[in-house]
PDB file of N, CA and C in Angstrom:
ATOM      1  N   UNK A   1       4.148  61.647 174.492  1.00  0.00           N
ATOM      2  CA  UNK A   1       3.282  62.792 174.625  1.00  0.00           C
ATOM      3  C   UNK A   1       3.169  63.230 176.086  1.00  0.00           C
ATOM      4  N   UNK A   2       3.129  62.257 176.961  1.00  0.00           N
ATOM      5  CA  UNK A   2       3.272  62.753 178.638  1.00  0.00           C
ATOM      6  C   UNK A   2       4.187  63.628 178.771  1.00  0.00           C
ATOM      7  N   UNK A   3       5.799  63.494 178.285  1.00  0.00           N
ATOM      8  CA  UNK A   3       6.304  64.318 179.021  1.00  0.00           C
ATOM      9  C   UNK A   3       6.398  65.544 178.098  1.00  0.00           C
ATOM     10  N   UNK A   4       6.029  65.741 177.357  1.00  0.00           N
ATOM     11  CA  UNK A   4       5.553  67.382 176.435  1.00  0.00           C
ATOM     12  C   UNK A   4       4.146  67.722 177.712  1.00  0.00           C
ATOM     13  N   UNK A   5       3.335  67.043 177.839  1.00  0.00           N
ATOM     14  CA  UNK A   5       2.277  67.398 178.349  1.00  0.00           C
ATOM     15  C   UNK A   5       2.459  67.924 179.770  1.00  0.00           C
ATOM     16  N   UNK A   6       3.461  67.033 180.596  1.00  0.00           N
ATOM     17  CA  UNK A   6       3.869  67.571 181.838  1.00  0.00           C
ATOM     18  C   UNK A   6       4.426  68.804 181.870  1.00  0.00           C
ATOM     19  N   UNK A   7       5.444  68.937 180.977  1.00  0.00           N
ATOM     20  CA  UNK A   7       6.595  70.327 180.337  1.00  0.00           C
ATOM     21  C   UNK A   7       5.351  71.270 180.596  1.00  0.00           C
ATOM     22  N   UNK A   8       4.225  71.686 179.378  1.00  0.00           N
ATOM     23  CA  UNK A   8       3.030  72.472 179.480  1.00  0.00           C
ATOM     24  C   UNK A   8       2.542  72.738 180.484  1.00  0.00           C
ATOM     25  N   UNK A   9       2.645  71.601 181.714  1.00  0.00           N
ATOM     26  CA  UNK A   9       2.018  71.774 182.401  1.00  0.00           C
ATOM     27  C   UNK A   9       2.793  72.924 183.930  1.00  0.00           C
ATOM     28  N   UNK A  10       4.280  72.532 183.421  1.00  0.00           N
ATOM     29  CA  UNK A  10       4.883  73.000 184.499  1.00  0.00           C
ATOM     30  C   UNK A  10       4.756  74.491 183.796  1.00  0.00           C
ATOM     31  N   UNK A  11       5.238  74.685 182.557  1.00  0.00           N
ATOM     32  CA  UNK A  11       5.121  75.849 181.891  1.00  0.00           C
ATOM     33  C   UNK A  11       3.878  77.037 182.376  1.00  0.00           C
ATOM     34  N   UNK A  12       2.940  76.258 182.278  1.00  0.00           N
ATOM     35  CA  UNK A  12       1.753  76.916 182.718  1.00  0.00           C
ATOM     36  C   UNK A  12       1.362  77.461 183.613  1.00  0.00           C
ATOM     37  N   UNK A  13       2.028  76.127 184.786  1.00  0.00           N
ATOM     38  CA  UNK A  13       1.155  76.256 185.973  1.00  0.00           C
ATOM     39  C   UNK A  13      -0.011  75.920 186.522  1.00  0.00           C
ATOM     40  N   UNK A  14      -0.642  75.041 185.314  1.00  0.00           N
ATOM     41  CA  UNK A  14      -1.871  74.120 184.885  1.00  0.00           C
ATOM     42  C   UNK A  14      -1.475  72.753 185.668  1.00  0.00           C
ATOM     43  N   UNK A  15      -1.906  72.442 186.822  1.00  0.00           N
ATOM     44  CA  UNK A  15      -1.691  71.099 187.293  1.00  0.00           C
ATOM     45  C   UNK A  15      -2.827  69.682 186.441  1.00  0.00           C
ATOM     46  N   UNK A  16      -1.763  68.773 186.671  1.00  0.00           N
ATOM     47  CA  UNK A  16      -2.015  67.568 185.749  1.00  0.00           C
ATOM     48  C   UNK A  16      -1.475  66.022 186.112  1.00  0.00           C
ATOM     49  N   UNK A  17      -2.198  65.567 186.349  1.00  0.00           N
ATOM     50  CA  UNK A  17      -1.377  63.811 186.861  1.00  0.00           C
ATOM     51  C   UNK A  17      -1.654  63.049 185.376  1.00  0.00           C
ATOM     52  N   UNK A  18      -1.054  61.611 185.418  1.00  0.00           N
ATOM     53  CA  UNK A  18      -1.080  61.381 184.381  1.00  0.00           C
ATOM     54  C   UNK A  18      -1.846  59.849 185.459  1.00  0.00           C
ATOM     55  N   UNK A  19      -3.238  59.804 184.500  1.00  0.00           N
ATOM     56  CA  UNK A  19      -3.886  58.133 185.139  1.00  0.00           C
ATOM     57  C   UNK A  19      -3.589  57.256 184.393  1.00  0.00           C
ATOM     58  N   UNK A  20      -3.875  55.921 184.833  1.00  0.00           N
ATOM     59  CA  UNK A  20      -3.319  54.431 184.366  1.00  0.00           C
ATOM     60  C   UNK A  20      -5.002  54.427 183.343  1.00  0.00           C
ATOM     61  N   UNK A  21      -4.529  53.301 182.610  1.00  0.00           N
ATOM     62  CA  UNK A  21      -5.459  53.367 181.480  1.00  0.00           C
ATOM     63  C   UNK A  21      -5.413  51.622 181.276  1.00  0.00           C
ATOM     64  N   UNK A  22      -5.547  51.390 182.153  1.00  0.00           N
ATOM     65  CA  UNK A  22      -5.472  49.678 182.408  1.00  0.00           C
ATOM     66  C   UNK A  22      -6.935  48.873 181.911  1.00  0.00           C
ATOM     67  N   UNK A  23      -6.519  47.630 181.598  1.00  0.00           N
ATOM     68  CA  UNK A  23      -7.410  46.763 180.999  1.00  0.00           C
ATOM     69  C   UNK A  23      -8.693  46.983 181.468  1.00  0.00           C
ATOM     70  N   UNK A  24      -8.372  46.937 182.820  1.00  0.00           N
ATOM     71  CA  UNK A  24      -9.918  47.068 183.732  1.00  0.00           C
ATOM     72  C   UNK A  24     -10.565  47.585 183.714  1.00  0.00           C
ATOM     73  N   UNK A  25      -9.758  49.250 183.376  1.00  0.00           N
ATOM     74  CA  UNK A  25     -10.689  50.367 183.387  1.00  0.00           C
ATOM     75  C   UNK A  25     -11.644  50.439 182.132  1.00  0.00           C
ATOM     76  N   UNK A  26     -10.526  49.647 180.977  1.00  0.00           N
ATOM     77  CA  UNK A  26     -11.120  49.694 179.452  1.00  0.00           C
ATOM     78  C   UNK A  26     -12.239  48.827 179.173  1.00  0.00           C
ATOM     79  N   UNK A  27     -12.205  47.845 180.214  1.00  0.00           N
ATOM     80  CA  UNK A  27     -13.135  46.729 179.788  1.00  0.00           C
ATOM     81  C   UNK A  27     -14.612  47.561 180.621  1.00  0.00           C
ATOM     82  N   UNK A  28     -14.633  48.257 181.150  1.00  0.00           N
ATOM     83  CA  UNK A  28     -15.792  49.191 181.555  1.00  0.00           C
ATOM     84  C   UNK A  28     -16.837  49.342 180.124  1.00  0.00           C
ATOM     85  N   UNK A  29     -16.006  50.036 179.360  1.00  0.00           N
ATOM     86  CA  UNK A  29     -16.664  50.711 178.393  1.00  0.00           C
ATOM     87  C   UNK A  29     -17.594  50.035 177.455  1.00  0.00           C
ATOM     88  N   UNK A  30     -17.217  48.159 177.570  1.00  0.00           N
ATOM     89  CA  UNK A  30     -17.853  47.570 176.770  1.00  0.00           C
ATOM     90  C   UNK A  30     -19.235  47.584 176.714  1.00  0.00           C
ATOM     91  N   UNK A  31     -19.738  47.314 175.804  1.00  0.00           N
ATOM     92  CA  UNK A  31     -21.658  47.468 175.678  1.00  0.00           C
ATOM     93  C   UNK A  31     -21.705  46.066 175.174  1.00  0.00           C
ATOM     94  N   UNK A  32     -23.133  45.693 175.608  1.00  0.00           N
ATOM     95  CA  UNK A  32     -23.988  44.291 175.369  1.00  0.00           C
ATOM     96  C   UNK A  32     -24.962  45.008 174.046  1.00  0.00           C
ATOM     97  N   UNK A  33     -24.627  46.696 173.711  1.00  0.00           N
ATOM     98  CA  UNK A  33     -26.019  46.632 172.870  1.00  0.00           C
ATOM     99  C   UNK A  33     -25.303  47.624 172.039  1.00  0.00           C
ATOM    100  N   UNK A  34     -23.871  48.249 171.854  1.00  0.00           N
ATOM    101  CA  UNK A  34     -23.054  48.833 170.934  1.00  0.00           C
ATOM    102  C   UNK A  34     -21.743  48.222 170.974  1.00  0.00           C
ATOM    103  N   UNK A  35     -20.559  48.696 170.056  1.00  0.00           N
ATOM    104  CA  UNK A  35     -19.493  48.930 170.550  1.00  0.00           C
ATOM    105  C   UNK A  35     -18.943  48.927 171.612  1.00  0.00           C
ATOM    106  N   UNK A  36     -18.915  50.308 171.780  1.00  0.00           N
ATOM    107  CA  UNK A  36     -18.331  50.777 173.345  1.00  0.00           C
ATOM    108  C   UNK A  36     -19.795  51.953 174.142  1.00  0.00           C
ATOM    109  N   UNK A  37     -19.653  52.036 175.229  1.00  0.00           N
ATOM    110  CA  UNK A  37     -20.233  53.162 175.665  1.00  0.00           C
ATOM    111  C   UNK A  37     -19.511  54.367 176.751  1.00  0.00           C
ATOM    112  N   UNK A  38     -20.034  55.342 176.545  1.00  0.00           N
ATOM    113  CA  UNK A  38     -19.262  56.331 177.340  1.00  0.00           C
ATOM    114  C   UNK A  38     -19.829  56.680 178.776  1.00  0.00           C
ATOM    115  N   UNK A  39     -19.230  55.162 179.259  1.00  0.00           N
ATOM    116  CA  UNK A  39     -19.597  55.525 180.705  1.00  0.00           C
ATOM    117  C   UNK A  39     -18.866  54.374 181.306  1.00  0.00           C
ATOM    118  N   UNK A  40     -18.468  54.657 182.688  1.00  0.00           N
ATOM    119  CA  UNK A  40     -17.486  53.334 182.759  1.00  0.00           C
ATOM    120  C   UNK A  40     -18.760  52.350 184.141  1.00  0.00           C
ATOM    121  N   UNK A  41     -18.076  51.717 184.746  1.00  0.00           N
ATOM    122  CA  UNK A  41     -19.336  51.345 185.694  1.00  0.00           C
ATOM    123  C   UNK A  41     -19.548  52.362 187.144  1.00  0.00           C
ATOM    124  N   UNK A  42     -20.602  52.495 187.826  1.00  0.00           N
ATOM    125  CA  UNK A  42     -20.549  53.262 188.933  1.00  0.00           C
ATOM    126  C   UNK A  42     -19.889  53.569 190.037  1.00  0.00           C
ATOM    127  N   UNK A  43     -19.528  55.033 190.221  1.00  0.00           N
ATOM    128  CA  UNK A  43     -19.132  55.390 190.799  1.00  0.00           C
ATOM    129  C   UNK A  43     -17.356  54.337 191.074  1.00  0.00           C
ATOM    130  N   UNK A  44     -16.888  54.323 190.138  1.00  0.00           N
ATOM    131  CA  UNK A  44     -15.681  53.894 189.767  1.00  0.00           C
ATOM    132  C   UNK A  44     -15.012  54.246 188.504  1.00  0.00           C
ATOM    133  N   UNK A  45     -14.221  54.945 188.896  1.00  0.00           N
ATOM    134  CA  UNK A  45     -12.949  56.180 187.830  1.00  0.00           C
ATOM    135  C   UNK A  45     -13.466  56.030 186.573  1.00  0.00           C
ATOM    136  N   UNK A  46     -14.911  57.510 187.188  1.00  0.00           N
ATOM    137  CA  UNK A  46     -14.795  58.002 185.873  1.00  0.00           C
ATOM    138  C   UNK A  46     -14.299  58.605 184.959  1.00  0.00           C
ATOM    139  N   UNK A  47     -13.373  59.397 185.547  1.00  0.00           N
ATOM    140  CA  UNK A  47     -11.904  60.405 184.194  1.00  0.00           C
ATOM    141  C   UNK A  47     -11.429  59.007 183.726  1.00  0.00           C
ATOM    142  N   UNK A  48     -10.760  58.001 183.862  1.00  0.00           N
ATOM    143  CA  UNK A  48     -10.491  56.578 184.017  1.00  0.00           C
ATOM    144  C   UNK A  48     -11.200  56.384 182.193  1.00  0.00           C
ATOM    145  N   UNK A  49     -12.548  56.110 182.831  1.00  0.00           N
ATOM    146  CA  UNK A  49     -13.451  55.530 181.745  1.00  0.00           C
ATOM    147  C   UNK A  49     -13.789  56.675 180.347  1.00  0.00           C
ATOM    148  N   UNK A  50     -14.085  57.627 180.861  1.00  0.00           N
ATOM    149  CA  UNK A  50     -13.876  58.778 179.995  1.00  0.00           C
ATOM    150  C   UNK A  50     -12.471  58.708 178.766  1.00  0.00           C
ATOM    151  N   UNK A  51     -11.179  58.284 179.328  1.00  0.00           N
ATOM    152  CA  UNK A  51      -9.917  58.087 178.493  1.00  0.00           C
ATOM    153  C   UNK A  51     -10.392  57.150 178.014  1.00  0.00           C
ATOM    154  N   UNK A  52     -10.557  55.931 178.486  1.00  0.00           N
ATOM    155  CA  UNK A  52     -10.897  54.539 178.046  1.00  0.00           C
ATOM    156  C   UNK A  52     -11.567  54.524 176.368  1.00  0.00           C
ATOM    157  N   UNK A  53     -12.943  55.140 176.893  1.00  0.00           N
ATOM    158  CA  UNK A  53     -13.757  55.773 175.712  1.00  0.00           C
ATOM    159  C   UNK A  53     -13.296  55.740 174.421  1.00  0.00           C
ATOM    160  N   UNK A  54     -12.226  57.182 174.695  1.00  0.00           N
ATOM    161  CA  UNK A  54     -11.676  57.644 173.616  1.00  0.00           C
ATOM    162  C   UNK A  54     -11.321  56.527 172.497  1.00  0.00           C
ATOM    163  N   UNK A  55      -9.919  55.815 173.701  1.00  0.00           N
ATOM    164  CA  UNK A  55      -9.033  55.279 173.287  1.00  0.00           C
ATOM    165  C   UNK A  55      -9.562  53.949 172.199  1.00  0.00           C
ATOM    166  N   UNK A  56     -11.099  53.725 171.987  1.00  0.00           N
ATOM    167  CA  UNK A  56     -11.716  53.407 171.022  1.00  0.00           C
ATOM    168  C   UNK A  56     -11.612  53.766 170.288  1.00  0.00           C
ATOM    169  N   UNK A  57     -11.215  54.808 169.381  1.00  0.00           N
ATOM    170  CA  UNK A  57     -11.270  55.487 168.126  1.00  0.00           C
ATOM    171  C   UNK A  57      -9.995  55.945 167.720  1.00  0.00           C
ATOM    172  N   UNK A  58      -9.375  56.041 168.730  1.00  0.00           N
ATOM    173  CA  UNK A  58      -7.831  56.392 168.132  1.00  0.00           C
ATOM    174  C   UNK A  58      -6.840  54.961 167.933  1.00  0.00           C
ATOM    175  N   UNK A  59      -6.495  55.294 166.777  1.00  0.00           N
ATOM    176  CA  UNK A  59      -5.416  54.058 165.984  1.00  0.00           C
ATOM    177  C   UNK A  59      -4.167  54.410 166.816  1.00  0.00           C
ATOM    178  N   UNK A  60      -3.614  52.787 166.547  1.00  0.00           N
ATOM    179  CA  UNK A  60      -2.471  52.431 166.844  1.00  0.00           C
ATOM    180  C   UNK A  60      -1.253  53.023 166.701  1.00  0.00           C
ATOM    181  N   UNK A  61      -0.401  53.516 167.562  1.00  0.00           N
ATOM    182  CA  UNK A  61       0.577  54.581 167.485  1.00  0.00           C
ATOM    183  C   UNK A  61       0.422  55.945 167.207  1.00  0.00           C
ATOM    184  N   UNK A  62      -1.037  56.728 167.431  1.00  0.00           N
ATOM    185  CA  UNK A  62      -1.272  58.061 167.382  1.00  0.00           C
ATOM    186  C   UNK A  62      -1.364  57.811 168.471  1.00  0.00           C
ATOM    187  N   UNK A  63      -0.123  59.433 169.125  1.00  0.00           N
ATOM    188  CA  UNK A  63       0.008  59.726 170.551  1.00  0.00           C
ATOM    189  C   UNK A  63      -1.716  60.589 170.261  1.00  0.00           C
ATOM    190  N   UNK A  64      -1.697  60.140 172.167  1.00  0.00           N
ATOM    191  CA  UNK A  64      -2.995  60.805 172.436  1.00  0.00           C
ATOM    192  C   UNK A  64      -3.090  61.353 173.986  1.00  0.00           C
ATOM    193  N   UNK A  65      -4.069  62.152 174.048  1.00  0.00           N
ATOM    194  CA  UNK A  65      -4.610  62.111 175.753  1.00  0.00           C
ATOM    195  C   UNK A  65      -5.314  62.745 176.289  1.00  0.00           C
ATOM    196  N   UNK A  66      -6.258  62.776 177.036  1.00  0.00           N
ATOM    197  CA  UNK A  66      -7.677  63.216 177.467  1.00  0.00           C
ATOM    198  C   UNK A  66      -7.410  63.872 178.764  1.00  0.00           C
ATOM    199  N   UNK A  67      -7.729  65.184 178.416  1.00  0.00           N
ATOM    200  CA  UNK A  67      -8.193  66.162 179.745  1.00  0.00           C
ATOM    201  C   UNK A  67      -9.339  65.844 179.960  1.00  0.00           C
ATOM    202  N   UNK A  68      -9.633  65.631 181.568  1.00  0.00           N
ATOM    203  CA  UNK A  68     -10.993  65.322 181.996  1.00  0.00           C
ATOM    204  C   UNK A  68     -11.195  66.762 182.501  1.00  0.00           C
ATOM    205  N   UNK A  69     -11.971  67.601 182.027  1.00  0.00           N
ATOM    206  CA  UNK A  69     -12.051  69.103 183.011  1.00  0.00           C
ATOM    207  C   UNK A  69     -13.417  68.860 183.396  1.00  0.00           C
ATOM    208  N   UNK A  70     -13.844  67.985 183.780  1.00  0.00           N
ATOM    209  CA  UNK A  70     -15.344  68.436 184.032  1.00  0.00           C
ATOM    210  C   UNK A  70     -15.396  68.999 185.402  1.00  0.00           C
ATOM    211  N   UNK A  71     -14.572  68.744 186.079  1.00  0.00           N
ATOM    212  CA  UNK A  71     -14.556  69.244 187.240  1.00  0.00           C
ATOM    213  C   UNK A  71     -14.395  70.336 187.696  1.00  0.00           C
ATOM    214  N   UNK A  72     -13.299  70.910 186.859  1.00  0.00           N
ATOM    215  CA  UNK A  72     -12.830  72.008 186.616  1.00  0.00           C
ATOM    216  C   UNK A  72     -13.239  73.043 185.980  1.00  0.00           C
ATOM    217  N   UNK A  73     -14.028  72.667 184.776  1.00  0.00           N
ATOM    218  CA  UNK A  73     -14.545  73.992 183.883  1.00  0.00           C
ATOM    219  C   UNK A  73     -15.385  74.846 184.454  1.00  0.00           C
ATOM    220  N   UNK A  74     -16.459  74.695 185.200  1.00  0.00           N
ATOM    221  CA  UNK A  74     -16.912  76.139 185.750  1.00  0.00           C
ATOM    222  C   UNK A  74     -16.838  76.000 186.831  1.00  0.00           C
ATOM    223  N   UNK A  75     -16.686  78.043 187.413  1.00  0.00           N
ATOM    224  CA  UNK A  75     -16.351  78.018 188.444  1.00  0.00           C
ATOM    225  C   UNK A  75     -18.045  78.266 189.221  1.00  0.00           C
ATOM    226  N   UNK A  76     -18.381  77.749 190.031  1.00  0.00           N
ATOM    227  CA  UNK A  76     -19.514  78.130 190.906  1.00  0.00           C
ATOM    228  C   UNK A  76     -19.589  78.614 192.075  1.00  0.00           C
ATOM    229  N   UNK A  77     -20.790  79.297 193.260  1.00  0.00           N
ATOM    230  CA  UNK A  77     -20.838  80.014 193.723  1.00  0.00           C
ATOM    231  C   UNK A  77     -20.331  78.740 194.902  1.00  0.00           C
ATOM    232  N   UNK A  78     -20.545  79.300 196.191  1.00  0.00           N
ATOM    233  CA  UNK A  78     -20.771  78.723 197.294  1.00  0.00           C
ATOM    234  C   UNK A  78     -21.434  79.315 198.301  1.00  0.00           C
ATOM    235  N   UNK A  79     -21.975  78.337 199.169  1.00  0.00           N
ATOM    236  CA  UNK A  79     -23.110  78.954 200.123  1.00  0.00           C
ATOM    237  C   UNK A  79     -22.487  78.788 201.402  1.00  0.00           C
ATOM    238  N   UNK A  80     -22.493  79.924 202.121  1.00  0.00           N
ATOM    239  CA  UNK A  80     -22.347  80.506 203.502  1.00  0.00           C
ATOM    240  C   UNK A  80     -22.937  79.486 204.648  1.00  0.00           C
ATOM    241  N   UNK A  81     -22.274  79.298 205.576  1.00  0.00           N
ATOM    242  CA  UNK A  81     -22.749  78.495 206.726  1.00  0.00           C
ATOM    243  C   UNK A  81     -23.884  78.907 207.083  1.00  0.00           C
ATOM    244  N   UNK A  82     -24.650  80.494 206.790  1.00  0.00           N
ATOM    245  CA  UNK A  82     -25.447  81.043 207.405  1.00  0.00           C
ATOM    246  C   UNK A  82     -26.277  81.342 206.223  1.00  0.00           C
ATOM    247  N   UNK A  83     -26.099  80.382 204.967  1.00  0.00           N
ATOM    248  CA  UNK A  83     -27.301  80.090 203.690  1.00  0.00           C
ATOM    249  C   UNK A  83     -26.922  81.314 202.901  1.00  0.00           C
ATOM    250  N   UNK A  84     -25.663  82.304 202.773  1.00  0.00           N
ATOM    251  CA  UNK A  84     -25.715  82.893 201.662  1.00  0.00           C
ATOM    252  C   UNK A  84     -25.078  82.239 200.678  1.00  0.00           C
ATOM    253  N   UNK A  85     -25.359  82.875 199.333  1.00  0.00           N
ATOM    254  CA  UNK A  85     -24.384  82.378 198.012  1.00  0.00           C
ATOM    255  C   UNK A  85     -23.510  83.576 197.797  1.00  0.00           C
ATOM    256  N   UNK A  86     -22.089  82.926 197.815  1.00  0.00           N
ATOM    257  CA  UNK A  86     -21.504  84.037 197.476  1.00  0.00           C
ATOM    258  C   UNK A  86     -20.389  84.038 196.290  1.00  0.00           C
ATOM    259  N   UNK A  87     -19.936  84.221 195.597  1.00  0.00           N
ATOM    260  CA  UNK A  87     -18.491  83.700 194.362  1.00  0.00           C
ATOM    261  C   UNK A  87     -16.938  83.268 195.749  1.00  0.00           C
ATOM    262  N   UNK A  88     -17.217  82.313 195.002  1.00  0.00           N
ATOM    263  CA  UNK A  88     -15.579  81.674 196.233  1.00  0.00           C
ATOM    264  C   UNK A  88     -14.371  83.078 195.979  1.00  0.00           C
ATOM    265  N   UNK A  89     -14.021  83.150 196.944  1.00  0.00           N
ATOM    266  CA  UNK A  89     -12.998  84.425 196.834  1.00  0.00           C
ATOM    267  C   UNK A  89     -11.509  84.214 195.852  1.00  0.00           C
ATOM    268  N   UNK A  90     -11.118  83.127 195.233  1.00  0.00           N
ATOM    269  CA  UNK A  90     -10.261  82.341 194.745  1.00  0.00           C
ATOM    270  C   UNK A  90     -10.113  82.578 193.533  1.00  0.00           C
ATOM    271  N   UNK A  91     -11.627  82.604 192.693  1.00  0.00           N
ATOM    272  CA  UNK A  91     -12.305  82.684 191.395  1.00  0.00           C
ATOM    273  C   UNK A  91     -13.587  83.116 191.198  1.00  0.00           C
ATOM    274  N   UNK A  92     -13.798  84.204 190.514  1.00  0.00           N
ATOM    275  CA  UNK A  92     -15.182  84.702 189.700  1.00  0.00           C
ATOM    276  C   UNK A  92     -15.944  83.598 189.328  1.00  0.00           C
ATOM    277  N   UNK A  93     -17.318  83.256 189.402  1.00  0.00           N
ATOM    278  CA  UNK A  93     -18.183  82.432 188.812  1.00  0.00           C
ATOM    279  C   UNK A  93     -18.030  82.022 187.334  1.00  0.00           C
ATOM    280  N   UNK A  94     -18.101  81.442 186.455  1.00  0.00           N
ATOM    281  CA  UNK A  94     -18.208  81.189 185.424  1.00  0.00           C
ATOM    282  C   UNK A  94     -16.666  80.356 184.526  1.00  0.00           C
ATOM    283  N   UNK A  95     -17.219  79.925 183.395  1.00  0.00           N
ATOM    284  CA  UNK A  95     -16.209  79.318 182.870  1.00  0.00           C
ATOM    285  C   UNK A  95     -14.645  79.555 183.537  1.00  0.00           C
ATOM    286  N   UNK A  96     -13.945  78.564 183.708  1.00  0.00           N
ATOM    287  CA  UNK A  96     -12.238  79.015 183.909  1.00  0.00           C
ATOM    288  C   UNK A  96     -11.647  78.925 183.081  1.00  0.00           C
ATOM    289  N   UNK A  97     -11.753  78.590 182.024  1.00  0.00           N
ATOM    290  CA  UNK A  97     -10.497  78.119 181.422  1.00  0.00           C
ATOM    291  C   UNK A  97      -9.765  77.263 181.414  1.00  0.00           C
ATOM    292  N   UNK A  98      -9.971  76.256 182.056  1.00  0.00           N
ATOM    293  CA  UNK A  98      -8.771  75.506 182.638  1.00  0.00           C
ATOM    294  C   UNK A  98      -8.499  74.454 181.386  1.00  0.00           C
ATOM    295  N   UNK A  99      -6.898  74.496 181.591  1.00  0.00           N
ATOM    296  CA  UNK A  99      -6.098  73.680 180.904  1.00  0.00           C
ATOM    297  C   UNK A  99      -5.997  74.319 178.950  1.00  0.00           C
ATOM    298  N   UNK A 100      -6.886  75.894 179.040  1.00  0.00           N
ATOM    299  CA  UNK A 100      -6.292  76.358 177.813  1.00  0.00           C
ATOM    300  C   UNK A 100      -5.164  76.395 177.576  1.00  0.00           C
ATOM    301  N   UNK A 101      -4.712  77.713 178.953  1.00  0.00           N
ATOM    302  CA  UNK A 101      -3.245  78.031 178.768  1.00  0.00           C
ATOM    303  C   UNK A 101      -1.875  76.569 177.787  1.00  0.00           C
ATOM    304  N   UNK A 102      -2.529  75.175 179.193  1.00  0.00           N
ATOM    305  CA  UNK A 102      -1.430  74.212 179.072  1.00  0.00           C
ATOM    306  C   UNK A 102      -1.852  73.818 177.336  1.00  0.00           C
ATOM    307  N   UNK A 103      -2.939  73.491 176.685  1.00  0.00           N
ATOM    308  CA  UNK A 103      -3.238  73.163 175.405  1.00  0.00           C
ATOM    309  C   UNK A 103      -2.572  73.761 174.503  1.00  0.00           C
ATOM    310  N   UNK A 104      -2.533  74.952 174.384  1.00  0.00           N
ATOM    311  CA  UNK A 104      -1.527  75.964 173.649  1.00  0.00           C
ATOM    312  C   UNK A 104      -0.715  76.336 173.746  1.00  0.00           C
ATOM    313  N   UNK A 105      -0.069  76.103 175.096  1.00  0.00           N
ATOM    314  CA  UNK A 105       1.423  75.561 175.283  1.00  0.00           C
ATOM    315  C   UNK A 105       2.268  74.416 174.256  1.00  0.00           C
ATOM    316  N   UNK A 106       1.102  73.190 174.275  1.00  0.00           N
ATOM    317  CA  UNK A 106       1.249  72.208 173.737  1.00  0.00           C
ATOM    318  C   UNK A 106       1.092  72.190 172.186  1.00  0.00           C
ATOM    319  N   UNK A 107       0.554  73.013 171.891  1.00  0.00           N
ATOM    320  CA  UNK A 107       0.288  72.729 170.577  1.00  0.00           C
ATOM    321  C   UNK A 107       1.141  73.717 169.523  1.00  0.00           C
ATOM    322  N   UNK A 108       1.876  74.667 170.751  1.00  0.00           N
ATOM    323  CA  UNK A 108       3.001  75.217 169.757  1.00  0.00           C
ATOM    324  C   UNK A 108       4.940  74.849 170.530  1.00  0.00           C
ATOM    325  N   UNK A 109       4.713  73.447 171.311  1.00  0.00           N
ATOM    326  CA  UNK A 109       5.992  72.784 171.422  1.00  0.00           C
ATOM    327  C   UNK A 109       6.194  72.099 170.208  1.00  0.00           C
TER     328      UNK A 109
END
């Protein structure tokens, strides 16, 4: 599924790394009072723990993989050295979009 996902990504123009999904990160997720929980430990890779999460619920040999957009999904203002707010000149305020384009790339490869 990575390299369909990379393809989309070059397709797009949607940038995308692909993170390690290692024991360590997974053993985050464990709970003393559920299952799993959706949070990994502080201030240590949370997109990381976020996949981790998932990867609780999805069975064995279903390709999978987690966009973390939280970072990405809205766009916000920024404030002026001299305290104004203004829309970053880059992008309009509000939702982006990000990683539609590459999703529907993907979902009709």
């Amino acid at each position: 599924m990575i390299k369909k996902v990379k393809a989309s990504s070059r397709a797009t123009a949607e940038k995308v790394w692909e993170l390690p999904l290692w024991d360590d990160y997974c053993h985050q997720v464990r709970s003393k009072v559920a299952d799993v929980k959706n949070i990994g430990a502080p201030m240590q890779a949370g997109s990381i723990a976020g996949g981790a999460f998932l990867k609780e619920f999805v069975k064995e040999g279903i390709p999978w993989c987690h966009f973390d957009i939280a970072g990405t999904a809205w766009a916000d203002t920024e404030t002026t050295s001299q305290g104004k707010v203004k829309e970053k000149p880059y992008t309009p305020s509000g939702a982006t979009g990000n990683v539609i384009r590459l999703v529907l790339d993907l979902i009709g490869s």
